[in-house]
PDB file of N, CA and C in Angstrom:
ATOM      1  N   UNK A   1      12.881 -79.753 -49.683  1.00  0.00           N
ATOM      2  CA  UNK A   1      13.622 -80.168 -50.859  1.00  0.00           C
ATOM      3  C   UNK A   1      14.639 -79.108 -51.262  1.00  0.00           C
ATOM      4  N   UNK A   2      14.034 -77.737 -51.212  1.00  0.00           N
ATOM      5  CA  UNK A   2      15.388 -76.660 -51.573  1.00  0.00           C
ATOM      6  C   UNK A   2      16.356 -76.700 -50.145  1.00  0.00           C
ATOM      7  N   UNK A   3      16.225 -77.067 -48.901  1.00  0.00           N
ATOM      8  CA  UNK A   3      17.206 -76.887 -48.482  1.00  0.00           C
ATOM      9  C   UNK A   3      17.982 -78.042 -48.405  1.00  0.00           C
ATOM     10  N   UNK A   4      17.735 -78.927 -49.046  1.00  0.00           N
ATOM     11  CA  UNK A   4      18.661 -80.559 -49.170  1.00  0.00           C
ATOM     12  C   UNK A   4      19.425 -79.992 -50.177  1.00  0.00           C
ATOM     13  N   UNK A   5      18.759 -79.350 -51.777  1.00  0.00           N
ATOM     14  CA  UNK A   5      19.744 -78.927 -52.885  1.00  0.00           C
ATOM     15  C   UNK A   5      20.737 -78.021 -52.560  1.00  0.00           C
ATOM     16  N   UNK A   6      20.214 -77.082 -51.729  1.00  0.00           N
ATOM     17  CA  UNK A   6      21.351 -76.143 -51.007  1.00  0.00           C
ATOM     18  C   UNK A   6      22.546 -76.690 -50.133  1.00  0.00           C
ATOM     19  N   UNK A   7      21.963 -77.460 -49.608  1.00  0.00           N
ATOM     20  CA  UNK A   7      23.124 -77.997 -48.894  1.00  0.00           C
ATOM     21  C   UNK A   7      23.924 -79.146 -49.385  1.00  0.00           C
ATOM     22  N   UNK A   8      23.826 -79.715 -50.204  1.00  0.00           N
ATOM     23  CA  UNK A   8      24.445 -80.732 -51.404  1.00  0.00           C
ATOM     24  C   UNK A   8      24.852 -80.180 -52.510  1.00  0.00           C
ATOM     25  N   UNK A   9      24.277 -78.376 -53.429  1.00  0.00           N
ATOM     26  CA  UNK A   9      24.018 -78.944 -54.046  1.00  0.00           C
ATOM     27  C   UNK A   9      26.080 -78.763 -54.834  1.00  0.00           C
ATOM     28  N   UNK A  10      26.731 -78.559 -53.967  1.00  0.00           N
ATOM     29  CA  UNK A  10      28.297 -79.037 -54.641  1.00  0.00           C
ATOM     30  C   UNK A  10      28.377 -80.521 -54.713  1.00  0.00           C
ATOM     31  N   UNK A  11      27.849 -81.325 -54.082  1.00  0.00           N
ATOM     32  CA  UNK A  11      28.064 -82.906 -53.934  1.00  0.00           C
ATOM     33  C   UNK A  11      27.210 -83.410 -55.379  1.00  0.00           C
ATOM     34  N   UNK A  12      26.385 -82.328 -55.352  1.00  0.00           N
ATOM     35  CA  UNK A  12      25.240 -82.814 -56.889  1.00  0.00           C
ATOM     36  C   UNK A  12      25.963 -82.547 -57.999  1.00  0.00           C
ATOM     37  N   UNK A  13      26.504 -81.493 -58.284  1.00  0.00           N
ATOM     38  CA  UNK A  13      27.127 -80.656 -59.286  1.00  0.00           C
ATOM     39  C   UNK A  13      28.730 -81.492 -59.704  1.00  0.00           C
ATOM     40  N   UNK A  14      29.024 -81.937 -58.616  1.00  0.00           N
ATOM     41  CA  UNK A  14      30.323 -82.712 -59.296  1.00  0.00           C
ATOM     42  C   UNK A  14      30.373 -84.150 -59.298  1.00  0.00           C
ATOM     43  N   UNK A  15      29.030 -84.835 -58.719  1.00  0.00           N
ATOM     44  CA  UNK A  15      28.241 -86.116 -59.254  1.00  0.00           C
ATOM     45  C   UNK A  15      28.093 -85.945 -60.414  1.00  0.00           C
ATOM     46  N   UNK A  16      27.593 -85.030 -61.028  1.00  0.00           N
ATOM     47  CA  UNK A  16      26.354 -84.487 -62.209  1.00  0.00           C
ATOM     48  C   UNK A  16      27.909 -84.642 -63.132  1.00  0.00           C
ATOM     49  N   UNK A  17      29.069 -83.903 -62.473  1.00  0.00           N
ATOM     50  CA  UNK A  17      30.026 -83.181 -64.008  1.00  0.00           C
ATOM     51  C   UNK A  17      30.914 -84.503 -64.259  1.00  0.00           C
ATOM     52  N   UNK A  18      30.323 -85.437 -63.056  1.00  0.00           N
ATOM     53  CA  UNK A  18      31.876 -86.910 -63.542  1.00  0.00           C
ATOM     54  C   UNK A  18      30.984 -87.259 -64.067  1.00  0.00           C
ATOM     55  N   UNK A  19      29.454 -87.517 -64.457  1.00  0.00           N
ATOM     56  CA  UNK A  19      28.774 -88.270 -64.954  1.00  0.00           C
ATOM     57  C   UNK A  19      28.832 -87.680 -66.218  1.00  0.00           C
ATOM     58  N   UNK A  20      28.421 -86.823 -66.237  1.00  0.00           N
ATOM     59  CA  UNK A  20      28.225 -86.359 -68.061  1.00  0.00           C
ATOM     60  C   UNK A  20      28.833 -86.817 -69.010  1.00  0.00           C
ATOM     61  N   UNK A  21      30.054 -87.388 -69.256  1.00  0.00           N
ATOM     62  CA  UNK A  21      30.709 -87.403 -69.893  1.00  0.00           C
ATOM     63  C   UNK A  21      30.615 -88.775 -70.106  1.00  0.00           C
ATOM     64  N   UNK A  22      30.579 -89.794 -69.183  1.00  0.00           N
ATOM     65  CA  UNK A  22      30.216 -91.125 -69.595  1.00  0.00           C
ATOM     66  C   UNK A  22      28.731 -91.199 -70.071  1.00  0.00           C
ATOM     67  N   UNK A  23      27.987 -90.455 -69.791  1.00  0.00           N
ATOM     68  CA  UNK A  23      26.560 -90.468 -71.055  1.00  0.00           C
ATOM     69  C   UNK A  23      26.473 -90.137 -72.131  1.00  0.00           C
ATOM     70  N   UNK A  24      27.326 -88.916 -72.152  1.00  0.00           N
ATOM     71  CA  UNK A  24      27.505 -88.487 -73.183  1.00  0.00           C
ATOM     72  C   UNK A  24      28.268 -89.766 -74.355  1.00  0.00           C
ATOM     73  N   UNK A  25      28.863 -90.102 -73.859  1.00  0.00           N
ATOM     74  CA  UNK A  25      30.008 -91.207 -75.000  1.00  0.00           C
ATOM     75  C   UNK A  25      28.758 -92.383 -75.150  1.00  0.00           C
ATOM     76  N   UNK A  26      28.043 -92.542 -74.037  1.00  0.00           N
ATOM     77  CA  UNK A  26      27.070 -93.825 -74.294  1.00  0.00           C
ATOM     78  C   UNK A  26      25.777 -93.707 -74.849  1.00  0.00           C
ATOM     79  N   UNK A  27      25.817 -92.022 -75.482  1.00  0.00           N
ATOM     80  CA  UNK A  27      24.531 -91.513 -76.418  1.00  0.00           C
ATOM     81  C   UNK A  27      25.278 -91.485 -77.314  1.00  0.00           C
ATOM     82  N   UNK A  28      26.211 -91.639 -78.158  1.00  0.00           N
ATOM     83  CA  UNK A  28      27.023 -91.383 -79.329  1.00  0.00           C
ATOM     84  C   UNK A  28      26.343 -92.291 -80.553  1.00  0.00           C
ATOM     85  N   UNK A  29      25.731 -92.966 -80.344  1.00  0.00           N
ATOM     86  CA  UNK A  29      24.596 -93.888 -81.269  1.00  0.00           C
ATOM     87  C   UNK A  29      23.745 -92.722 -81.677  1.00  0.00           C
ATOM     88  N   UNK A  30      23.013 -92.413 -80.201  1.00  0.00           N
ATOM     89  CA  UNK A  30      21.780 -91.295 -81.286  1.00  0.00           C
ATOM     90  C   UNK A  30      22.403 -90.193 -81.348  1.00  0.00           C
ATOM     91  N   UNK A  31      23.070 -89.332 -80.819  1.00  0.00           N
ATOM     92  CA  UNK A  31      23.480 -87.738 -81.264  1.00  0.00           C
ATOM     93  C   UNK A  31      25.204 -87.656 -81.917  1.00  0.00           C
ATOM     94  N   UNK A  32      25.538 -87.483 -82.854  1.00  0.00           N
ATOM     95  CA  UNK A  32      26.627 -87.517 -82.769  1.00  0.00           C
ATOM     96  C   UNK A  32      27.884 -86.241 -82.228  1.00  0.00           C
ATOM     97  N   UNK A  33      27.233 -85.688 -81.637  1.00  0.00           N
ATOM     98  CA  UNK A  33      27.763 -84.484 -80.789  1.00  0.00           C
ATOM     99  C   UNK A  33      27.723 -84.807 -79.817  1.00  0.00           C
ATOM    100  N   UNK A  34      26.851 -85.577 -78.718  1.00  0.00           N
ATOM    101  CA  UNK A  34      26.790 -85.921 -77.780  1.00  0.00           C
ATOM    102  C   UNK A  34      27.795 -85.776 -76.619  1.00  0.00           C
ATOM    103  N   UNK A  35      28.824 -87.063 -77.376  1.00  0.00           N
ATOM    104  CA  UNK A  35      30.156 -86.879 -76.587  1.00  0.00           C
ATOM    105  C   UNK A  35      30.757 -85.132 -76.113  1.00  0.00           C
ATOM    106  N   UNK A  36      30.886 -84.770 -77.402  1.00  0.00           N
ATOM    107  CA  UNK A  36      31.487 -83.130 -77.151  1.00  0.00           C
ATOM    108  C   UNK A  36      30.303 -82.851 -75.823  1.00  0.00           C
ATOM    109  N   UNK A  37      29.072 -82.527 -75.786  1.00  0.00           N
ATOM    110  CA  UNK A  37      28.602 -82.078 -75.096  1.00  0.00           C
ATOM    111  C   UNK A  37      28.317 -82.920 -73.680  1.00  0.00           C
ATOM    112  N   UNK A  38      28.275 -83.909 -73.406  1.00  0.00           N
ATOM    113  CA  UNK A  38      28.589 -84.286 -72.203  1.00  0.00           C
ATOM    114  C   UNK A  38      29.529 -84.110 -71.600  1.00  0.00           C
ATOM    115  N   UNK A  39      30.762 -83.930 -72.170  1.00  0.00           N
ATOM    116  CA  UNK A  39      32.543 -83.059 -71.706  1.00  0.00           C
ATOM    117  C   UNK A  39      32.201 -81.442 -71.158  1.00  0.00           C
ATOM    118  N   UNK A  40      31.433 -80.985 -72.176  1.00  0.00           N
ATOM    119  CA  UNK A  40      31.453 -79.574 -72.068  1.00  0.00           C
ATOM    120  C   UNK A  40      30.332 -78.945 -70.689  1.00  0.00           C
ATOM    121  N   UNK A  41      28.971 -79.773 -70.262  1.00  0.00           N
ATOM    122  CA  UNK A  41      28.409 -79.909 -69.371  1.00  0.00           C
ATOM    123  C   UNK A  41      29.087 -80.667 -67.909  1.00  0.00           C
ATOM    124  N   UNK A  42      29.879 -81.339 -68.060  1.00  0.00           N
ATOM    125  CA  UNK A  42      30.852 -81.473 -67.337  1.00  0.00           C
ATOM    126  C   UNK A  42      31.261 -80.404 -66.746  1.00  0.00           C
ATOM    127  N   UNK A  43      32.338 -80.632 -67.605  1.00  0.00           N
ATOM    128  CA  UNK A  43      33.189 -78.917 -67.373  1.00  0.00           C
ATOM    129  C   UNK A  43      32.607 -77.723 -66.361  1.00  0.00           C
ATOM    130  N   UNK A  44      31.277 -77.535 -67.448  1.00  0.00           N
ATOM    131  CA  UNK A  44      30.387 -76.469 -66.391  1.00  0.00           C
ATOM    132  C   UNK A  44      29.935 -76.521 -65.277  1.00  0.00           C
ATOM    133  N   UNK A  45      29.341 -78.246 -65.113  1.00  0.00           N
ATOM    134  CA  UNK A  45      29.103 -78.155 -63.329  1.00  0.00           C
ATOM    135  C   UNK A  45      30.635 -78.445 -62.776  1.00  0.00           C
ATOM    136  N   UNK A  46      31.411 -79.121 -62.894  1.00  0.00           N
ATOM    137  CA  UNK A  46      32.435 -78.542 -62.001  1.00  0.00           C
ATOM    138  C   UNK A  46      33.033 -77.207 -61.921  1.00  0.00           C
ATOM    139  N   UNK A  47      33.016 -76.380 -62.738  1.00  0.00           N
ATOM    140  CA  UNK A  47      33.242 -75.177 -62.542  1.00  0.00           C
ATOM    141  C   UNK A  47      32.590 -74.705 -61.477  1.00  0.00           C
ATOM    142  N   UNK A  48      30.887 -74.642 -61.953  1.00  0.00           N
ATOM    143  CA  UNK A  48      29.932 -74.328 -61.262  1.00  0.00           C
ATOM    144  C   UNK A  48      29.840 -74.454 -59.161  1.00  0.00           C
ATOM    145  N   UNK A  49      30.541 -76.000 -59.440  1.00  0.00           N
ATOM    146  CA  UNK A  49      30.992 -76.455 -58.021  1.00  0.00           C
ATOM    147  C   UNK A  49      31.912 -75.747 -57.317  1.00  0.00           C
ATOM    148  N   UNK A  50      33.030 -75.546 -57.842  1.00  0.00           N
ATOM    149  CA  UNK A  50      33.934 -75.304 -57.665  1.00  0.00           C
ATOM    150  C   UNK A  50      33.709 -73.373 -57.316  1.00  0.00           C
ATOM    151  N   UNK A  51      33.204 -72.793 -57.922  1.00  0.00           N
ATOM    152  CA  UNK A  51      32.538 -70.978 -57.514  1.00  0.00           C
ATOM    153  C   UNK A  51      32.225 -71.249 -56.423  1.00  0.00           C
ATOM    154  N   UNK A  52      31.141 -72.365 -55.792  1.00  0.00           N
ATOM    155  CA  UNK A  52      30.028 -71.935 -55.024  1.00  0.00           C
ATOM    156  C   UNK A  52      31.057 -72.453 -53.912  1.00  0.00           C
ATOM    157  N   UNK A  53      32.110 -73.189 -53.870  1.00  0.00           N
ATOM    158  CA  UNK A  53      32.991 -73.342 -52.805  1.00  0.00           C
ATOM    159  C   UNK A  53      34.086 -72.220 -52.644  1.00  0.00           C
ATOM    160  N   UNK A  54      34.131 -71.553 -53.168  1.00  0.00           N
ATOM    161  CA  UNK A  54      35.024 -70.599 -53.479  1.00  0.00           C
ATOM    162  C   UNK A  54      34.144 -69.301 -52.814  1.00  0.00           C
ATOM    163  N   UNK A  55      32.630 -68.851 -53.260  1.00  0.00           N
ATOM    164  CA  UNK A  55      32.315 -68.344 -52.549  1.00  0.00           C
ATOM    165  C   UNK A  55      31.697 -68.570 -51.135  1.00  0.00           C
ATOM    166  N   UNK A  56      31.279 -69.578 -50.752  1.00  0.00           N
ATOM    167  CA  UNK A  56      30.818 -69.943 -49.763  1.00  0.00           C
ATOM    168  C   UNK A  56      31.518 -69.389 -48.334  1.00  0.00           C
ATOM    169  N   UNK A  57      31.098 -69.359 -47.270  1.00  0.00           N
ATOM    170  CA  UNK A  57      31.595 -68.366 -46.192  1.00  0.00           C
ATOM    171  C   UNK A  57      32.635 -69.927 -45.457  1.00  0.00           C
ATOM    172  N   UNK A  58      33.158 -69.047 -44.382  1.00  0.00           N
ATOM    173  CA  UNK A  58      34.339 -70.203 -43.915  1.00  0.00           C
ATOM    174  C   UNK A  58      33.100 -71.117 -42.416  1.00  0.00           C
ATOM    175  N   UNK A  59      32.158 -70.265 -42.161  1.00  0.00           N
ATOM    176  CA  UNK A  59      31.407 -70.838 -41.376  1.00  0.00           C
ATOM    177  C   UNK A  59      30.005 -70.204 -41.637  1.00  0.00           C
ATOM    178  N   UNK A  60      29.550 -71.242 -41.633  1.00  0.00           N
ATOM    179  CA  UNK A  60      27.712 -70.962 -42.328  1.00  0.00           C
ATOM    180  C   UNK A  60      27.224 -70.861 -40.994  1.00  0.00           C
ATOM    181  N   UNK A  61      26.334 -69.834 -40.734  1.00  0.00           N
ATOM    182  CA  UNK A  61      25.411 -69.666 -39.967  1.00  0.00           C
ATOM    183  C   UNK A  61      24.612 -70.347 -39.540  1.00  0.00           C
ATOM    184  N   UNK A  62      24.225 -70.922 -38.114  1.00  0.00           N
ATOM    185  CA  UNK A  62      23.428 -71.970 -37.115  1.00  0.00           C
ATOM    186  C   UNK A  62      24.430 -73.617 -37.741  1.00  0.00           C
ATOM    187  N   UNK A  63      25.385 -72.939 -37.948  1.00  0.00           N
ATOM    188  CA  UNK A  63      26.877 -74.321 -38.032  1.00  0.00           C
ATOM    189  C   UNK A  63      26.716 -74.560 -36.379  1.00  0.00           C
TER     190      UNK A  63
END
């Protein structure tokens, strides 16, 4: 299981950051911050995505 998250887990992280934001707007009934914070968790996993491709090597080992 950790080496499926490792090897996805940029495909997870910018699944995860387009999603947030449409939950966030579709929790706006119960939290009324919600919205803000499904944008802002967003934000962070694509960031987040976006580092780990940035650091990642140009060829991974037993490639």
């Amino acid at each position: 299981m950790a080496e499926f998250i490792k090897k996805r887990s940029v495909v997870l992280l910018t699944l995860f950051g387009l999603a947030c934001p449409f939950i966030g707007m579709a929790l706006i009934d119960f939290y009324y911050y919600s919205s803000l914070i499904g944008w802002i968790a967003g934000f962070i996993s694509i960031v987040s995505a976006y580092i780990i491709v940035v650091r990642r090597p140009e060829t991974e080992p037993g490639a």
